[in-house]
N, C-alpha and C. Protein backbone atom coordinates (compact mmCIF):
# COMPACT_ATOMS: atom_id res chain seq x y z
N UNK A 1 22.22 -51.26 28.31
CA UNK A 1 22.18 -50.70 26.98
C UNK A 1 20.83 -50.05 26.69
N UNK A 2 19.92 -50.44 27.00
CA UNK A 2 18.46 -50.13 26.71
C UNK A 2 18.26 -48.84 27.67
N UNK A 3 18.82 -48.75 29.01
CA UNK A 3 19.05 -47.11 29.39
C UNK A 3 19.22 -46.33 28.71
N UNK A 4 20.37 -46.67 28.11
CA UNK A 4 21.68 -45.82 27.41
C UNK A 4 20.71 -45.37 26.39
N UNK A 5 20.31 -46.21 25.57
CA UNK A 5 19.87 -45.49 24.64
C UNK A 5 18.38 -44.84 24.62
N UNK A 6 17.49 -45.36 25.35
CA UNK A 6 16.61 -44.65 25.41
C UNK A 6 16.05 -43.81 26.91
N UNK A 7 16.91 -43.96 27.93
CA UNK A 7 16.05 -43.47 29.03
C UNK A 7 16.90 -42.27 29.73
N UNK A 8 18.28 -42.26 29.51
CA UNK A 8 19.30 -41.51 30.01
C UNK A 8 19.18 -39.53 29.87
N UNK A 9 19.47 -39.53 28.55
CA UNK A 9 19.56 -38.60 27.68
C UNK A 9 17.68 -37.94 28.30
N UNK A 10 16.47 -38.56 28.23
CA UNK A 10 15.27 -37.81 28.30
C UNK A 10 14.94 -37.78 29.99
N UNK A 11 16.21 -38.37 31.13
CA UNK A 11 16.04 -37.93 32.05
C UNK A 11 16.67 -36.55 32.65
N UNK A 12 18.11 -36.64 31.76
CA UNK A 12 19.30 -35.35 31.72
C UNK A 12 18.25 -34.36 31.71
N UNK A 13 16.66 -34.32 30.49
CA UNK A 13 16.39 -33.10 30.25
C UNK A 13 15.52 -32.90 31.10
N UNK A 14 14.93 -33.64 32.63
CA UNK A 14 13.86 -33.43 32.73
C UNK A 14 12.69 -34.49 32.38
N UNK A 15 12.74 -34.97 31.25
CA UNK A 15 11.50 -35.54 30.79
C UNK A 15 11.77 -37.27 31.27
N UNK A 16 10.70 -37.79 31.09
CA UNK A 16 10.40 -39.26 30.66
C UNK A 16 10.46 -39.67 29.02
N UNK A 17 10.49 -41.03 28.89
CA UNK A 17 10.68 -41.10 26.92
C UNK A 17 9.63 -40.47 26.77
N UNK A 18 8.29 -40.87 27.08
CA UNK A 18 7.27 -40.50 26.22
C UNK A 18 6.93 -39.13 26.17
N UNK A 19 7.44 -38.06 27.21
CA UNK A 19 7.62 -36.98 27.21
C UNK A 19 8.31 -36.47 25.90
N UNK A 20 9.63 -36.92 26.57
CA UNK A 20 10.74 -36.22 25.14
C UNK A 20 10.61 -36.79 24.03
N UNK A 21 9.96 -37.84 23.45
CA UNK A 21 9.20 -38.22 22.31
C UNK A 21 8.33 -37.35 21.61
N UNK A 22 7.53 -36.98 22.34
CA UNK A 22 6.72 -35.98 21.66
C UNK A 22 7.22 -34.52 22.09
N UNK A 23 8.38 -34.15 22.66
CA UNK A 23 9.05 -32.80 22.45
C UNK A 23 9.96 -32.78 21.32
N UNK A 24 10.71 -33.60 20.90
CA UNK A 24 11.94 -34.00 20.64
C UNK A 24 11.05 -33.78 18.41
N UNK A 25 9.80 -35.12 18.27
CA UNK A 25 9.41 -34.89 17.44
C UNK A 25 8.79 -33.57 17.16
N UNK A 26 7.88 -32.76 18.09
CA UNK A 26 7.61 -31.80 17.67
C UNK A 26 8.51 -31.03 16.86
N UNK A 27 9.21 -30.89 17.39
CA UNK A 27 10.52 -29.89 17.26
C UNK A 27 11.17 -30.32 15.64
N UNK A 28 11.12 -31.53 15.22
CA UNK A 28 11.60 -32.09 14.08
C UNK A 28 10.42 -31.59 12.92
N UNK A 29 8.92 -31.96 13.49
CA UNK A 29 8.47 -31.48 12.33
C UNK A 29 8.13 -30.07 12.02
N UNK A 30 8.55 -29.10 13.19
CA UNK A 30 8.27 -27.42 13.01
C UNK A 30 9.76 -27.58 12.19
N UNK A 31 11.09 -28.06 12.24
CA UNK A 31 12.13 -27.71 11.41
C UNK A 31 12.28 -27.99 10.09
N UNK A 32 11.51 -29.60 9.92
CA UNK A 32 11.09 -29.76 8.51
C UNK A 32 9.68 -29.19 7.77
N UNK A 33 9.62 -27.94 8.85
CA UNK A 33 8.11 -27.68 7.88
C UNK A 33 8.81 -25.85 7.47
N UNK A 34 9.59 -25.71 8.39
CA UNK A 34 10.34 -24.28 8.44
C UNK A 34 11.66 -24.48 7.27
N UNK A 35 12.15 -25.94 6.93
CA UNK A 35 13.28 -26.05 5.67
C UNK A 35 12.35 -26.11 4.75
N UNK A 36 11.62 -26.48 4.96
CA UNK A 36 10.36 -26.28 3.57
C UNK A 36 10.51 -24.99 3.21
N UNK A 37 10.15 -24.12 3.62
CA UNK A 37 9.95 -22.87 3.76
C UNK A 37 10.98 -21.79 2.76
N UNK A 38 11.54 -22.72 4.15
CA UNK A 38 13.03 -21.88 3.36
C UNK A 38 13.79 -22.35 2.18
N UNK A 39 13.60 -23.88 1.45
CA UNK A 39 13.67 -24.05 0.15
C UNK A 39 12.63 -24.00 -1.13
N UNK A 40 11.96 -22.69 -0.63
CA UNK A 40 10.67 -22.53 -0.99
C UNK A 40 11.09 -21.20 -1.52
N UNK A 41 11.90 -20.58 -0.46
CA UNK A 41 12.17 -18.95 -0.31
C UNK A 41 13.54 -19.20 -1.83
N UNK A 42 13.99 -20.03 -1.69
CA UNK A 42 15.44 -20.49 -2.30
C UNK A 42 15.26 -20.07 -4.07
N UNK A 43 13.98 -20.87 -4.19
CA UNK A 43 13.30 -20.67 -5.43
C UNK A 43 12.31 -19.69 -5.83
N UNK A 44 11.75 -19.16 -5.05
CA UNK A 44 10.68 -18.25 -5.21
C UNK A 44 10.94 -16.95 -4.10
N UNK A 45 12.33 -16.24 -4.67
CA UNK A 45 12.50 -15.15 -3.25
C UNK A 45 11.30 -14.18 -2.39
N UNK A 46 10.63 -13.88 -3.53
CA UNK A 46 9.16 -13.64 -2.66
C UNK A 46 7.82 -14.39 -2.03
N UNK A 47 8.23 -15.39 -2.46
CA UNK A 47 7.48 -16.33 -1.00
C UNK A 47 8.32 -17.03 0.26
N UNK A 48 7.67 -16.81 1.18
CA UNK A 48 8.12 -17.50 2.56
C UNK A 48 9.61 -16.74 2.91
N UNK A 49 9.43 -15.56 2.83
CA UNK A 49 10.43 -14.53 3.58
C UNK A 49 10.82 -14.83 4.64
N UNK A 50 10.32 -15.10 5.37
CA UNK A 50 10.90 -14.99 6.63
C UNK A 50 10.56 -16.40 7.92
N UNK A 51 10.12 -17.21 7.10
CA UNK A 51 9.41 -18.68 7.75
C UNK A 51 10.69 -19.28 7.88
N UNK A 52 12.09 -19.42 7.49
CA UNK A 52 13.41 -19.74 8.34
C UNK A 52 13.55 -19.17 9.28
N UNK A 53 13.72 -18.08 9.33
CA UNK A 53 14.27 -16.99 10.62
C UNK A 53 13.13 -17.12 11.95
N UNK A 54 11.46 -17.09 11.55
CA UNK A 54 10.56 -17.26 12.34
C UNK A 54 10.81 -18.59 13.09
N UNK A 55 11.02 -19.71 12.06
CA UNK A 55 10.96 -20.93 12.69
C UNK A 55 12.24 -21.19 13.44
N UNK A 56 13.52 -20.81 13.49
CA UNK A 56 14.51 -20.75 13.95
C UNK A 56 14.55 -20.03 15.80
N UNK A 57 13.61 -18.58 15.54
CA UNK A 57 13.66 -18.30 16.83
C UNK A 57 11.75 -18.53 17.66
N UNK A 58 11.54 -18.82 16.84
CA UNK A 58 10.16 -19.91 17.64
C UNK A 58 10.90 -20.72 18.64
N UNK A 59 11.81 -22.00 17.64
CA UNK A 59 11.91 -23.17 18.71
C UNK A 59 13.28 -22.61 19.64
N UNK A 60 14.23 -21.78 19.33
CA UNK A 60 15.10 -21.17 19.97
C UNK A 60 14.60 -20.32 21.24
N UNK A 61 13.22 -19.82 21.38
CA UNK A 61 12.43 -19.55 22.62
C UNK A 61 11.76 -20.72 23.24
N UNK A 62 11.41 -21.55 22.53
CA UNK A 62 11.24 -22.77 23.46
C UNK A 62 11.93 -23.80 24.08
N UNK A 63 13.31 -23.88 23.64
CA UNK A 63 14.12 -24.44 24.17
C UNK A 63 15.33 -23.38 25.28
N UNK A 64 15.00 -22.36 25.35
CA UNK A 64 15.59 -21.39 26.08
C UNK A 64 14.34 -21.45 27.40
N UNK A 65 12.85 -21.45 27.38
CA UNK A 65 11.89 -21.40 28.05
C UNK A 65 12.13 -22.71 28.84
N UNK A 66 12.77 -23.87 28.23
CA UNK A 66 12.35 -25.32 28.63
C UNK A 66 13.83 -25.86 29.56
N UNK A 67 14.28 -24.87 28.95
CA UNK A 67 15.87 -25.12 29.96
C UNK A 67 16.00 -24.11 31.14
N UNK A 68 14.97 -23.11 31.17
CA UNK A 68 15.22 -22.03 32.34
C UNK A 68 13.84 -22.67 33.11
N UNK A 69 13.07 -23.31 32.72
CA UNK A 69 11.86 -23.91 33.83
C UNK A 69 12.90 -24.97 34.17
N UNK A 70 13.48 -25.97 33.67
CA UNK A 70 13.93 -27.43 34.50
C UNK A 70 15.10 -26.61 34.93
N UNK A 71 16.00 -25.34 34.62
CA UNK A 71 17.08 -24.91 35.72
C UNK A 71 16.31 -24.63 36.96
N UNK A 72 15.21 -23.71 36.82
CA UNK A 72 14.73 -23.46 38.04
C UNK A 72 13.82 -24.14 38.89
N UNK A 73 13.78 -25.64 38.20
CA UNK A 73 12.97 -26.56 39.13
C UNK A 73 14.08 -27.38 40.19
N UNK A 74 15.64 -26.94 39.74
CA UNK A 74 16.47 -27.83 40.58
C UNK A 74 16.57 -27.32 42.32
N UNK A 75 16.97 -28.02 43.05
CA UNK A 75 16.94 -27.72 44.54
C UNK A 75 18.43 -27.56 45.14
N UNK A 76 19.22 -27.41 44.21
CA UNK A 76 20.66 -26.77 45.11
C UNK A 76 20.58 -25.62 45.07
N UNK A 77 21.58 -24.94 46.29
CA UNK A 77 21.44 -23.62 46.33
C UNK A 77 22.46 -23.11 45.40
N UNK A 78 23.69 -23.98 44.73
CA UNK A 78 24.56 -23.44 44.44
C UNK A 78 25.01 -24.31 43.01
N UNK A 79 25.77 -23.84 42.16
CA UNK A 79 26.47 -24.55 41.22
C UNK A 79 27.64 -24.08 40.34
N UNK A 80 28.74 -25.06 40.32
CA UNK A 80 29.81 -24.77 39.74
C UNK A 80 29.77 -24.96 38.21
């Protein structure tokens, strides 16, 4: 059980816990600092224009960057 829940899932990605601990949080507080933003924009349409959309494809390049380095760290030649 103690796999399951903490060691499984941050080996799937590549990482160790304490790795994907501090990827996993990063990523939580750039989204709660980017919904800020954007319930910021909600109320005040001319502030924070575009700090959803920025923060959306920020971490959407880093998780596209972080899945094409651990694809290309694998050692088969082939995959179905």
């Amino acid at each position: 059980m103690f796999r399951k829940l903490f060691l499984d899932h941050p080996a799937e990605v590549g990482e160790n816990y304490r790795e994907h601990f501090g990827v996993a949080s990063s990523f939580g507080i750039v989204m709660v600092i980017g919904g800020l933003g954007a319930i910021v924009h909600a109320f005040v349409p001319a502030w924070c224009k575009t700090t959803g959309s920025t923060t959306i494809n920020r971490l959407h390049k880093r998780i596209v960057d972080a899945r094409g380095a651990h694809r290309d760290a694998r050692t088969i030649e082939w995959m179905i």
